[in-house]
Protein backbone atom coordinates (compact mmCIF):
# COMPACT_ATOMS: atom_id res chain seq x y z
CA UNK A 1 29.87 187.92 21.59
CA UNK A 2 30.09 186.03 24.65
CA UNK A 3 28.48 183.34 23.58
CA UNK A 4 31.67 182.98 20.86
CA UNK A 5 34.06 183.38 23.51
CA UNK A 6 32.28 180.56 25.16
CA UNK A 7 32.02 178.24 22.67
CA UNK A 8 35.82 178.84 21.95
CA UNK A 9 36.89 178.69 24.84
CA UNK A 10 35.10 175.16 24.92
CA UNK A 11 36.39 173.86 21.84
CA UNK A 12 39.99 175.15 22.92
CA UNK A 13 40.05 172.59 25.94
CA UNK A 14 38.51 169.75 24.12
CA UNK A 15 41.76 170.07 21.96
CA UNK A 16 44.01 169.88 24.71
CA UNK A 17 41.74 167.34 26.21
CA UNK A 18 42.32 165.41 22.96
CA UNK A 19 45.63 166.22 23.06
CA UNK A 20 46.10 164.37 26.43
CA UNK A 21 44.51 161.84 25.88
CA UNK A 22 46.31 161.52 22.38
CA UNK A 23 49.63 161.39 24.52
CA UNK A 24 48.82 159.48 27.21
CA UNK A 25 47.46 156.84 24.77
CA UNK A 26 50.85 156.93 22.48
CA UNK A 27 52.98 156.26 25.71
CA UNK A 28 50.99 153.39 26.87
CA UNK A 29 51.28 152.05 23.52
CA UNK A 30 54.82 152.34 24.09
CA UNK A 31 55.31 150.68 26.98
CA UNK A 32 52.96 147.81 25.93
CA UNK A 33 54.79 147.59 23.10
CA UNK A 34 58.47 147.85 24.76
CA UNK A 35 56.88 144.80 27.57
CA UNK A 36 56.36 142.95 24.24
CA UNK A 37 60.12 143.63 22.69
CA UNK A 38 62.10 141.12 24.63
CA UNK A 39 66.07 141.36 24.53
CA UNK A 40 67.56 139.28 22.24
CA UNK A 41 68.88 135.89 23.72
CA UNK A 42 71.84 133.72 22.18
CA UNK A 43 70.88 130.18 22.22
CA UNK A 44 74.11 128.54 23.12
CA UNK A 45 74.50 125.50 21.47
CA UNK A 46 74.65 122.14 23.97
CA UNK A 47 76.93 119.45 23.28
CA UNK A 48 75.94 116.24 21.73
CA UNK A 49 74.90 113.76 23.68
CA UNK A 50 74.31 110.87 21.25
CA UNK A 51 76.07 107.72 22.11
CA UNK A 52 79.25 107.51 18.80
CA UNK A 53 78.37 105.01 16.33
CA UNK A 54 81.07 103.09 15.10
CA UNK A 55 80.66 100.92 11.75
CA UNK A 56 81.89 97.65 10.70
CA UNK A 57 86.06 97.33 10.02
CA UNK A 58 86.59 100.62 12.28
CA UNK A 59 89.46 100.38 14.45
CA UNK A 60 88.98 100.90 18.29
CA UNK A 61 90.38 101.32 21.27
CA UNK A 62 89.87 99.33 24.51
CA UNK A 63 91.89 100.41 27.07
CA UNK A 64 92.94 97.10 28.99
CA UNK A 65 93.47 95.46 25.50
CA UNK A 66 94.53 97.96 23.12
CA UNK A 67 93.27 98.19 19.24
CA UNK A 68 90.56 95.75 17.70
CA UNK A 69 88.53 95.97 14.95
CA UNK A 70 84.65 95.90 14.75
CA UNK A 71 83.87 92.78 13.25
CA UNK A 72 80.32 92.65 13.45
CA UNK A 73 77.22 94.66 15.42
CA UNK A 74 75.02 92.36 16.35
CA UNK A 75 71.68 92.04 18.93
CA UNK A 76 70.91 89.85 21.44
CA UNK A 77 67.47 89.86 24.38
CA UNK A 78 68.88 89.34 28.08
CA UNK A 79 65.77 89.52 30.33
CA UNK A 80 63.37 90.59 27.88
CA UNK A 81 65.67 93.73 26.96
CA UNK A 82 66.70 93.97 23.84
CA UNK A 83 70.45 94.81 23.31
CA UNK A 84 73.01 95.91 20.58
CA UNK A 85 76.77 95.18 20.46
CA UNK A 86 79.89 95.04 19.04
CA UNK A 87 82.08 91.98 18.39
CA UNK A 88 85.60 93.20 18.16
CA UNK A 89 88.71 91.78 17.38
CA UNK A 90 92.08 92.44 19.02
CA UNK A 91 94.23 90.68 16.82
CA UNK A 92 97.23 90.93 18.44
CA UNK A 93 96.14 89.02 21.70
CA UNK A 94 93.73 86.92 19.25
CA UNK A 95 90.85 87.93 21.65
CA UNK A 96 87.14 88.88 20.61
CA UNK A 97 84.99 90.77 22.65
CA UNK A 98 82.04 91.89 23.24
CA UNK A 99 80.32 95.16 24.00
CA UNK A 100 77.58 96.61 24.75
CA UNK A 101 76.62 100.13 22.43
CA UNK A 102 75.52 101.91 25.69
CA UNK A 103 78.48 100.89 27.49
CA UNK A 104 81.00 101.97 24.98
CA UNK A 105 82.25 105.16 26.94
CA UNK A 106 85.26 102.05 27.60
CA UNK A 107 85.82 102.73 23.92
CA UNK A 108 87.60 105.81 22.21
CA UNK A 109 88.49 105.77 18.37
CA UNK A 110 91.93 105.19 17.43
CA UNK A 111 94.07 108.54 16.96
CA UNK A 112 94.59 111.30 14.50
CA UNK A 113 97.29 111.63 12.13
CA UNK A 114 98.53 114.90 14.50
CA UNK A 115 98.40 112.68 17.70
CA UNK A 116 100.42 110.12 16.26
CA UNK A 117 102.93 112.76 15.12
CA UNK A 118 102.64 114.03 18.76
CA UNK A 119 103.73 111.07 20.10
CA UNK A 120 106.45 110.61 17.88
CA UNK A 121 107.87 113.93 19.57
CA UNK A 122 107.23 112.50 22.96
CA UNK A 123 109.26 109.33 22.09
CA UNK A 124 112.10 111.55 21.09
CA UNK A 125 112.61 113.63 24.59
CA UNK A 126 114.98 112.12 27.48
CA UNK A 127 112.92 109.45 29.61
CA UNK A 128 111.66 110.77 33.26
CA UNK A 129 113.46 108.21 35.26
CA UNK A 130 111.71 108.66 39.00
CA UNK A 131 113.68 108.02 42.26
CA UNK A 132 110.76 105.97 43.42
CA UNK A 133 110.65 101.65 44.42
CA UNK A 134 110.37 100.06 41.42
CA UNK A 135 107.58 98.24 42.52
CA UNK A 136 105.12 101.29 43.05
CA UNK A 137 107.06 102.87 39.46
CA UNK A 138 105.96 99.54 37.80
CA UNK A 139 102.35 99.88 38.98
CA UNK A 140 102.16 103.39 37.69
CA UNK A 141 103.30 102.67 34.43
CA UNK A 142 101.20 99.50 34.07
CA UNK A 143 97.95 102.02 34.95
CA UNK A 144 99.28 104.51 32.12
CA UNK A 145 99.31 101.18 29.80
CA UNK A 146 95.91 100.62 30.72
CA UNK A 147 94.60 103.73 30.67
CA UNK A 148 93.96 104.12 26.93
CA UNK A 149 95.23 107.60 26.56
CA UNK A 150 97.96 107.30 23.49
CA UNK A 151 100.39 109.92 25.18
CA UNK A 152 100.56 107.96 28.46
CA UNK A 153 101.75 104.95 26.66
CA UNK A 154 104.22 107.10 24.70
CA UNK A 155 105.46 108.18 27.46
CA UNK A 156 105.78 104.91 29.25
CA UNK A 157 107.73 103.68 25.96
CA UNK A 158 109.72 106.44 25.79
CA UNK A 159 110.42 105.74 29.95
CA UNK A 160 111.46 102.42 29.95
CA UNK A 161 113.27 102.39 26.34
CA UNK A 162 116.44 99.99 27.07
CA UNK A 163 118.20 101.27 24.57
CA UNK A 164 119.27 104.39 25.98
CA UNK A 165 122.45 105.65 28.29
CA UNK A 166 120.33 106.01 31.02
CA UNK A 167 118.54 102.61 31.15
CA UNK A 168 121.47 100.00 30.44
CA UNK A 169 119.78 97.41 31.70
CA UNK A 170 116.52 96.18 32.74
CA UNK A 171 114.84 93.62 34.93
CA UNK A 172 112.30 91.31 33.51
CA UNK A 173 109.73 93.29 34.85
CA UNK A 174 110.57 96.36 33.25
CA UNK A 175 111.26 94.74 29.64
CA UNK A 176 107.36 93.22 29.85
CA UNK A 177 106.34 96.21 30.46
CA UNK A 178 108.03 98.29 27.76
CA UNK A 179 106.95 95.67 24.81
CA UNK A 180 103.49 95.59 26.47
CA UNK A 181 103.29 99.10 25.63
CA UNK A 182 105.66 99.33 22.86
CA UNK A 183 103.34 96.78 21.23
CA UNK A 184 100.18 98.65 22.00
CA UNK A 185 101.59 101.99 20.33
CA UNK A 186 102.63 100.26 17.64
CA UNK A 187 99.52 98.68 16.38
CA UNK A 188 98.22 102.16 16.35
CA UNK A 189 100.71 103.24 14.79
CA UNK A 190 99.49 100.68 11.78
CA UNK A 191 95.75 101.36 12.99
CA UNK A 192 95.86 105.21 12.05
CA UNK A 193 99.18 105.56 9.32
CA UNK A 194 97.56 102.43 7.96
CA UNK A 195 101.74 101.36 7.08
CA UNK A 196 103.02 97.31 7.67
CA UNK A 197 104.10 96.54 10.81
CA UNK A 198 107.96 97.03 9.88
CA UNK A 199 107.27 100.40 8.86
CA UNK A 200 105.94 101.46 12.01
CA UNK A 201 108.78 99.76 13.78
CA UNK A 202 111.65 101.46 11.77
CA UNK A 203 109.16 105.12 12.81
CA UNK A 204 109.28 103.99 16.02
CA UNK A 205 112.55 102.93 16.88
CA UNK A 206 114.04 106.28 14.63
CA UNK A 207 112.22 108.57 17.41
CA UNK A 208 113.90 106.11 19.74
CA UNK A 209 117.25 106.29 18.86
CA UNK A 210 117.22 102.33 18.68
CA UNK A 211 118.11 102.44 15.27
CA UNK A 212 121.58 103.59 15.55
CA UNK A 213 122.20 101.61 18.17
CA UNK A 214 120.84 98.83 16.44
CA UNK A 215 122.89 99.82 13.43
CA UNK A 216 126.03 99.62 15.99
CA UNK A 217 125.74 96.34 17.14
CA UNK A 218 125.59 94.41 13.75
């Protein structure tokens, strides 16, 4: 009889033994396996960094010379370096030039259809009409020309537009300046609408409020 407690009493703690180790085995399985699960991690996608690739006949813009046209990509070895560029045209100072693909961050492609209709509302707001020497006002605007941003040179049309109450007349300086950058808007005007150049003009000169005053003096 005592020998049957024994024995039960044996096989009674080998269960909970079992048991133990049973449980101590799950949890470590557990944690190995929670180590293993690692939280989930957006990958955030990076912007591109590829240089643009423009294509024969697209329109351009270079800042200091306004809209041209990709005539041709061609290559050329300077030093034993290989190197691609563009030939473009500016047509409207009959100038070609050339550039260089990895220096093309001087070029942007010509405007949407929305920009254009954006700066047709800037052309239509009063012109800002600074305080300032007209020397240092004349510098500013010839940087805005020059810039290549499309709503700068809106806005320096819309600024110096002679046809207005504001500005009855103008110096020589300031009418260069306003068909410098009247011109420039215009071509990509033609450029991006893809209208003749007396189209654009009539556009232009509507947002202006040249036309009426045109319209006045015949």
């Amino acid at each position: 009889m005592l020998h049957l407690t024994k024995i039960k009493t044996l096989k009674t703690t080998k269960i909970k033994n079992n048991s133990k180790s049973a449980l101590k085995a799950s949890e470590k399985k557990n944690t190995i396996s929670g180590a293993d699960e690692k939280p989930e991690i957006k990958k955030i996608k990076k912007q591109a960094t590829e240089k643009r690739i423009y294509n024969l006949k697209d329109y351009v813009v270079y800042p200091k010379h306004g809209v041209g046209k990709i005539t041709a990509v061609e290559k050329a070895t300077i030093g034993e370096i290989d190197i691609q560029f563009y030939k473009i045209l500016v047509e409207k100072e009959k100038l070609t030039l050339t550039v260089p693909i990895n220096q093309q961050s001087k070029l942007r492609p010509i405007a949407s259809t929305n920009q254009i209709n954006k700066c047709i509302s800037i052309l239509k707001t009063k012109p800002k009409i600074k305080r300032t020497m007209w020397s240092r006002r004349a510098q500013e605007y010839d940087q805005k020309i020059n810039s290549g941003k499309i709503y700068e040179l809106a806005e320096v049309v819309k600024d110096l537009n002679k046809n207005t109450d504001i500005i009855a007349d103008q110096s020589y300086s300031e009418r260069q300046l306003f068909e410098k950058a009247y011109e420039r808007l215009k071509s990509e005007f033609e450029a991006v609408l893809k209208i003749n150049s007396e189209e654009v003009q009539k556009k232009m000169d509507k947002a202006l409020g040249r036309v009426k005053i045109l319209d006045e003096a015949e």
